[in-house]
Protein backbone atom coordinates (compact mmCIF):
# COMPACT_ATOMS: atom_id res chain seq x y z
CA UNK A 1 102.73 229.47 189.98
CA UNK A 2 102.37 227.09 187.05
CA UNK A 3 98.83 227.00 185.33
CA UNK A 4 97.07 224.56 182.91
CA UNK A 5 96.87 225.51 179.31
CA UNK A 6 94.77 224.02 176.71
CA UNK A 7 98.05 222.55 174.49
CA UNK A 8 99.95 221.54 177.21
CA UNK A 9 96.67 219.62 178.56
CA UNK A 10 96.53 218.10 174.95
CA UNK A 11 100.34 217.18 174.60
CA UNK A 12 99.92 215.38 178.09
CA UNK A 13 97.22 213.21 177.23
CA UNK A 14 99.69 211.00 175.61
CA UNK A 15 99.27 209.26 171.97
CA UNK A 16 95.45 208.28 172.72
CA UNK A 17 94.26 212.09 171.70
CA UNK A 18 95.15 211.42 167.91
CA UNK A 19 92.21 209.16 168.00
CA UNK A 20 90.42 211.69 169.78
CA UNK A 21 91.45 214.62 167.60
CA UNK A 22 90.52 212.80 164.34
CA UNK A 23 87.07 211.57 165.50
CA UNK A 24 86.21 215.22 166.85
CA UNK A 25 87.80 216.82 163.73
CA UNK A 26 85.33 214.53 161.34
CA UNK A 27 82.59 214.65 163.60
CA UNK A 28 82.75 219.00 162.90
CA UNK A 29 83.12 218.63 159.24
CA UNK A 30 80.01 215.88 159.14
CA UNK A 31 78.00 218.40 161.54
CA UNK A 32 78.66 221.21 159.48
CA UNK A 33 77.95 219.35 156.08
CA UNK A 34 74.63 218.06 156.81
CA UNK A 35 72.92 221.03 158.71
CA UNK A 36 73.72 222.69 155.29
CA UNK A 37 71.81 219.26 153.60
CA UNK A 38 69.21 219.58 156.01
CA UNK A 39 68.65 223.27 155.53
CA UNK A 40 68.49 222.68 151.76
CA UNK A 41 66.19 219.37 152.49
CA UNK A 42 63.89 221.68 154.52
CA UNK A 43 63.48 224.80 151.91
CA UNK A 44 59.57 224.71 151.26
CA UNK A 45 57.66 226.18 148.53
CA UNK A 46 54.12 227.00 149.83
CA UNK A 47 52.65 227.21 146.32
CA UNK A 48 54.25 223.41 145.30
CA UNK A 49 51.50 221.37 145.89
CA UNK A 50 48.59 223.76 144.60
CA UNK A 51 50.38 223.75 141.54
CA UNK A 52 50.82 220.24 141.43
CA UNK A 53 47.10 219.80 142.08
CA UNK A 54 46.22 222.62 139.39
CA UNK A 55 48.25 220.74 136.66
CA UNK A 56 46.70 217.15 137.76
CA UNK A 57 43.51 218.51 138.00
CA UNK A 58 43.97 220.03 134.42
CA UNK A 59 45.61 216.67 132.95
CA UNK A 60 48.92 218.32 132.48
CA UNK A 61 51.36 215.54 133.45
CA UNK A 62 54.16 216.98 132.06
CA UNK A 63 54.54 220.65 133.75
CA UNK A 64 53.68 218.71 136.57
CA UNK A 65 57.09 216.38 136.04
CA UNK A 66 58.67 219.79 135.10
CA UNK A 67 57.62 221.49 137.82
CA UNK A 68 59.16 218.73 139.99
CA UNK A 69 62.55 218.51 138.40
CA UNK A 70 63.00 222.21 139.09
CA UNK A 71 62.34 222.00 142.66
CA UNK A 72 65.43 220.37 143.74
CA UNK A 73 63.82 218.97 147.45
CA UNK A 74 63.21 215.68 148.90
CA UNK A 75 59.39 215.97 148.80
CA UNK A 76 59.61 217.15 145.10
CA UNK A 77 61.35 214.34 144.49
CA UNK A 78 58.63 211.79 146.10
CA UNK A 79 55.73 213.74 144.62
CA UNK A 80 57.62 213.17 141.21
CA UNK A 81 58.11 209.65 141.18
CA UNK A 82 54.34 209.63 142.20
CA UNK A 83 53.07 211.83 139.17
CA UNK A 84 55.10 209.25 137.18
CA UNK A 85 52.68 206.17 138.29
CA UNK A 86 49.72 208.38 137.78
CA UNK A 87 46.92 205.85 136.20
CA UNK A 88 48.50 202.88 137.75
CA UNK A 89 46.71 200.96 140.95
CA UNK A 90 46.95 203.83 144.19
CA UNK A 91 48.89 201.52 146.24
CA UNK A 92 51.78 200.94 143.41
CA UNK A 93 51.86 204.53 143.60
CA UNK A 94 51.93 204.99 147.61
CA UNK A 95 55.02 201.91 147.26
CA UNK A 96 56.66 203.95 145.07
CA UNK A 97 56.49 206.94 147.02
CA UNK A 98 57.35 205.09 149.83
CA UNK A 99 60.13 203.59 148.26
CA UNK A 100 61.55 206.93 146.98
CA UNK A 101 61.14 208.71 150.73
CA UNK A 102 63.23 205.40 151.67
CA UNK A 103 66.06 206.42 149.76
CA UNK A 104 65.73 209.79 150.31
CA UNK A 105 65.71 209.39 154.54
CA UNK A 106 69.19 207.45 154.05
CA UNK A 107 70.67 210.46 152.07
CA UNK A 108 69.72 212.73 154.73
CA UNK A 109 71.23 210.42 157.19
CA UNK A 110 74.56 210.32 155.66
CA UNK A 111 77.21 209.89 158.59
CA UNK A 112 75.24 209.38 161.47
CA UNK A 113 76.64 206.66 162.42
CA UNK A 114 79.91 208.24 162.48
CA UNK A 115 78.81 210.47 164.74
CA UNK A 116 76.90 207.84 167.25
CA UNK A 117 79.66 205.64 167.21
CA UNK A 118 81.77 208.63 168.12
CA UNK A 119 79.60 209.36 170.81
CA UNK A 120 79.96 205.88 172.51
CA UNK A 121 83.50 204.68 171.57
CA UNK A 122 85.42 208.15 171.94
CA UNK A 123 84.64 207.76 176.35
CA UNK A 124 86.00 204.55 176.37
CA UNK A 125 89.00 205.32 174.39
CA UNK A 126 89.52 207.77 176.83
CA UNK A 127 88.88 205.41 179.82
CA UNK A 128 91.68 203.18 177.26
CA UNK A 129 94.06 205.91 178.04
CA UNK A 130 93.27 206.62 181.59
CA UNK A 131 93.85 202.60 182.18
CA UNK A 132 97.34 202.63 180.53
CA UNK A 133 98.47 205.86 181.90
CA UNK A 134 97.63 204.76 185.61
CA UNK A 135 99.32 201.90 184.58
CA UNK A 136 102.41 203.95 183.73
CA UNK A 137 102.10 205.52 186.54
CA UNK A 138 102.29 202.84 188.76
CA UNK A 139 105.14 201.40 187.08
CA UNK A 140 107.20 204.50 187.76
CA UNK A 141 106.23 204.94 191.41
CA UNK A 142 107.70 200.71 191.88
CA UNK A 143 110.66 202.20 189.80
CA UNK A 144 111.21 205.08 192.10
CA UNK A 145 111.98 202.63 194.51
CA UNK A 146 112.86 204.54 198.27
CA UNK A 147 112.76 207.82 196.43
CA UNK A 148 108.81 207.46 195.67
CA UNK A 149 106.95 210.06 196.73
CA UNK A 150 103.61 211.54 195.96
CA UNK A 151 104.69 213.98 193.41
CA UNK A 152 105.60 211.07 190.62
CA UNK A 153 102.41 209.34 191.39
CA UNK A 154 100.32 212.49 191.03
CA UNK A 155 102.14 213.54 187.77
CA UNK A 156 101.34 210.61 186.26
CA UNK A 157 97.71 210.08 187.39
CA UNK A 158 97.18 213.97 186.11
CA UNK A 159 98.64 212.74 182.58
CA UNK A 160 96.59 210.01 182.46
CA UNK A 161 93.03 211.93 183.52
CA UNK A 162 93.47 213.73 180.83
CA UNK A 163 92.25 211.31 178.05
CA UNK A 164 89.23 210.43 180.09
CA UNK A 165 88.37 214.23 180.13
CA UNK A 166 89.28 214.42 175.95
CA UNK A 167 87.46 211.46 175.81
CA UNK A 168 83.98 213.18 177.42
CA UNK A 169 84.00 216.20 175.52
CA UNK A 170 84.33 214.85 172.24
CA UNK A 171 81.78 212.02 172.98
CA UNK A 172 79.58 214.41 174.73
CA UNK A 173 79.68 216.97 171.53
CA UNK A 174 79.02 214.22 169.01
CA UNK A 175 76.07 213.03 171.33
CA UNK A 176 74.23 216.37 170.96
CA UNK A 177 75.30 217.06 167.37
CA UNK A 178 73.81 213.46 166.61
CA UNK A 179 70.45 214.00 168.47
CA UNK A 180 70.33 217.38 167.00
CA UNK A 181 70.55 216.35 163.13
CA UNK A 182 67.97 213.62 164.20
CA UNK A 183 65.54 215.98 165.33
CA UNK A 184 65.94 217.90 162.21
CA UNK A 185 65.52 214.80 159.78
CA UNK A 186 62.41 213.75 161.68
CA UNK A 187 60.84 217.46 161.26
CA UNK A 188 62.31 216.81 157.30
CA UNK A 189 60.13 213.27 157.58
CA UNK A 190 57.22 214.38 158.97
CA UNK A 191 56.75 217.08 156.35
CA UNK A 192 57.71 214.18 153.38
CA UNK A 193 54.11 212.18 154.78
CA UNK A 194 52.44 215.18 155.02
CA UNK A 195 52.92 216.26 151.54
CA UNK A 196 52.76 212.58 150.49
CA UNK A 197 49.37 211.95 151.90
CA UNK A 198 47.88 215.65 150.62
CA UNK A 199 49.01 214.10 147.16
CA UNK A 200 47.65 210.78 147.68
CA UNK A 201 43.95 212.52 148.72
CA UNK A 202 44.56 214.71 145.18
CA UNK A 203 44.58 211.34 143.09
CA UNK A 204 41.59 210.09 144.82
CA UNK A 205 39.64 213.36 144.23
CA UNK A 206 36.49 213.02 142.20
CA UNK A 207 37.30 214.08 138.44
């Protein structure tokens, strides 16, 4: 009795799974590559920000810029570009914050929209190959002429269901991988206002 096999399902599905393979393959490397960014984006020193506040609240600027470089995080970063405005107007310094958090967001976001494009367009280039293998199937039943019979229309309809079912698994994996990452950068964001407002309230602390 003949059974299915992963490769011979792949080798069936006709020249529309290198497409497939490529966007799945580069949707795993981009995956992989920014839940390690995101894991190093999310590393949190509890004692940051009372250190921050002890060398503000002491006048020392520049331990305070040191203290910032060292900590190689988004939210260092922010706080850093804010301890550089210190003395100017507090909403040039929110701006630049804000600014800086921009930038920061779109680094963290790096390849998403590989990934959500993968998620919509690799279904329909399955449906793509599902179209023109029905279509090849077709063609070969008219060919058959009086010798048709249901086992070359079958064949070919099984060949060509296979790209739709390539199609949904890489789409469907890139979906979830997208959403995930998301959900991580907007835990990432909400602790960038968080520490950005706790600073702001520190510079508008009576002296």
């Amino acid at each position: 009795m003949n059974t299915l096999s992963f490769w011979s399902l792949v080798m069936d599905g006709g020249y529309i799974m290198i497409p497939l393979a490529v966007l799945l393959i580069v949707s795993i490397y981009i995956f992989i590559e920014r839940c390690f960014a995101l894991m190093r984006a999310s590393r949190n020193d509890e004692t940051f920000m009372k250190r921050i506040r002890d060398y503000i609240m002491e006048g020392d600027i520049e331990n305070a810029v040191n203290l910032c470089k060292r900590t190689d995080t988004p939210y260092a970063r922010l706080i850093l570009k804010g301890v550089n405005r210190i003395g100017r107007p507090m909403n040039d310094v929110l701006v630049a914050i804000e600014n800086t958090g921009n930038i920061e967001v779109t680094n963290l976001t790096k390849g998403f929209t590989w990934l959500s494009t993968t998620a919509a367009g690799a279904p329909m280039l399955g449906f793509l190959g599902t179209v023109t293998g029905m279509i090849e199937a077709f063609f070969a039943l008219a060919n058959a002429g009086t010798s048709a019979n249901i086992t070359v229309l079958s064949s070919g309809i099984y060949q060509a269901l296979v790209t739709t079912v390539a199609g949904l698994v890489v789409g469907i994996a890139a979906l979830f991988a997208y959403n995930f990452l998301v959900s991580r950068v907007n835990r990432i964001m909400n602790s960038l206002e968080a520490k950005t407002m706790e600073f702001m309230d520190l510079l508008n602390e009576p002296s």
